[in-house]
Protein backbone atom coordinates (compact mmCIF):
# COMPACT_ATOMS: atom_id res chain seq x y z
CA UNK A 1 -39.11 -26.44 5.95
CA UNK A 2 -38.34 -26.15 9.70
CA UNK A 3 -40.17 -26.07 12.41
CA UNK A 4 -39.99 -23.28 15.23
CA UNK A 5 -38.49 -24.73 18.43
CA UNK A 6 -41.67 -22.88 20.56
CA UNK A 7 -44.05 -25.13 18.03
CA UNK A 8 -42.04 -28.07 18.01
CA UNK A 9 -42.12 -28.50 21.81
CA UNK A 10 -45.48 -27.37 21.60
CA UNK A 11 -46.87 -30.20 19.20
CA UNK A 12 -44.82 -32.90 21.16
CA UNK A 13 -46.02 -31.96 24.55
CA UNK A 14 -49.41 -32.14 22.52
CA UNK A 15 -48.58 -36.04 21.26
CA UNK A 16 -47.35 -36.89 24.26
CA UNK A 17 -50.46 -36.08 26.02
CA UNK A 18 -53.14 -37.46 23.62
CA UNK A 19 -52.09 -40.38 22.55
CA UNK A 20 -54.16 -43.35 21.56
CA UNK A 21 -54.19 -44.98 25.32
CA UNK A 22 -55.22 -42.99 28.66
CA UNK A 23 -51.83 -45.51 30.06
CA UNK A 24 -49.45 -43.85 27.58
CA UNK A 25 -51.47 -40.25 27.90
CA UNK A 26 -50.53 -40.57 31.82
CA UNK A 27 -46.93 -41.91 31.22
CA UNK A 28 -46.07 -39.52 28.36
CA UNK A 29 -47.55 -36.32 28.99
CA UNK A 30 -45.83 -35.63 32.76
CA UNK A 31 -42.70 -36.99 30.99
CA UNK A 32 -42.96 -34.28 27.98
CA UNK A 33 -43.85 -31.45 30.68
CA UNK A 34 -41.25 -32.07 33.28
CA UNK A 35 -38.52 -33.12 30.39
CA UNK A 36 -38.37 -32.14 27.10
CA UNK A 37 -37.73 -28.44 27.16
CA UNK A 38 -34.21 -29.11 28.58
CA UNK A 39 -33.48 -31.84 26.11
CA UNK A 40 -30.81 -31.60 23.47
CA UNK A 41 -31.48 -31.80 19.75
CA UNK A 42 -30.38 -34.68 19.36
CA UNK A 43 -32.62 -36.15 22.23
CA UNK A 44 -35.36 -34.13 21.17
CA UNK A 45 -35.37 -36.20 17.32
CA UNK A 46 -35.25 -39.07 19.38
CA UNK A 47 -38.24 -38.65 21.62
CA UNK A 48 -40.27 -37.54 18.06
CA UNK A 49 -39.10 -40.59 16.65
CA UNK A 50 -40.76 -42.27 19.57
CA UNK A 51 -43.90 -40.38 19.25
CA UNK A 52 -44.65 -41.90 15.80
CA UNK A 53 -44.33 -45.57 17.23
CA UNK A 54 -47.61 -47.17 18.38
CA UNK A 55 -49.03 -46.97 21.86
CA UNK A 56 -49.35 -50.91 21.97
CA UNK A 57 -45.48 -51.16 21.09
CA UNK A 58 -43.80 -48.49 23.71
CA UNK A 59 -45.78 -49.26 26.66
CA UNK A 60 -44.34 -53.26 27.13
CA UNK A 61 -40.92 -51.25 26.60
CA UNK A 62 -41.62 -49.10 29.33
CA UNK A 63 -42.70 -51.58 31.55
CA UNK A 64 -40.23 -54.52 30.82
CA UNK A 65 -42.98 -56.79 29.04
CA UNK A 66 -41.06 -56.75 25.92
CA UNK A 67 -37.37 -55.52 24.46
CA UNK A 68 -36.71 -52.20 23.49
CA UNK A 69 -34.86 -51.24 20.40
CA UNK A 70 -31.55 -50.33 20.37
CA UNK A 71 -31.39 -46.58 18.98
CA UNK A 72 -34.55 -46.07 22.37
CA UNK A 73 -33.26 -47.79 24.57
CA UNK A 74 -31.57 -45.30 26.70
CA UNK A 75 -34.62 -42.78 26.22
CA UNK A 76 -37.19 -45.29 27.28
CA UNK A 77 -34.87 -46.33 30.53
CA UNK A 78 -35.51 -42.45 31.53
CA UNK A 79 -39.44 -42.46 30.60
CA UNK A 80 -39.62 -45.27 32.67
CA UNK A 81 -37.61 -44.09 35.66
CA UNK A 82 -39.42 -40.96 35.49
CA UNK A 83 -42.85 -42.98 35.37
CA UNK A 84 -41.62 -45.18 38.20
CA UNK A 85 -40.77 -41.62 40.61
CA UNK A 86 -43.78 -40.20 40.15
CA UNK A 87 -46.88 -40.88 42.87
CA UNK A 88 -49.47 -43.31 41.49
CA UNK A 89 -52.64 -41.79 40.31
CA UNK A 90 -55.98 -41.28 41.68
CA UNK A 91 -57.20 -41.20 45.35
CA UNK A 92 -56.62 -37.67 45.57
CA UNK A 93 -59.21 -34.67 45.86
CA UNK A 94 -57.69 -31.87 43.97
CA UNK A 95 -59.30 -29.99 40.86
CA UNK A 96 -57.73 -30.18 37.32
């Protein structure tokens, strides 16, 4: 069975936004929002292939704490540049 592309991105913006750590939630989410409806297919299996790995395993790959695996290794280098550009949070006023 396959999956509409408007439900797919739907559900992985989803994941990427409630994940099981408010670190990964903040990392993840802006990532999926700003990124993933111009990704390719193939990068698009990828980055759902990341989304079933565990919180406490893809956050030291984002930050450098431990080594990534090969077949996400280019993926997380973007997550992480893309994390890095990004204004840290808080100490604003603004309403959600």
């Amino acid at each position: 069975m396959s999956e509409d592309p408007g439900a797919r991105l739907k559900r992985m913006t989803m994941r990427s936004w409630r994940r099981g750590t408010k670190e990964m939630d903040l990392i993840l989410g802006p990532f999926a929002d700003a990124r993933l409806a111009g990704m390719g297919a193939a990068t698009l299996e990828l980055y759902d292939a990341l989304l079933a790995e565990n919180d406490q395993d893809i956050y030291p790959w984002i930050t450098g704490a431990a080594p990534v695996p090969g077949r996400f290794a280019g993926l997380i280098a973007e997550i992480a540049a893309f994390a890095r550009s990004r204004p840290a949070a808080g100490g604003g006023g603004g309403a959600a």
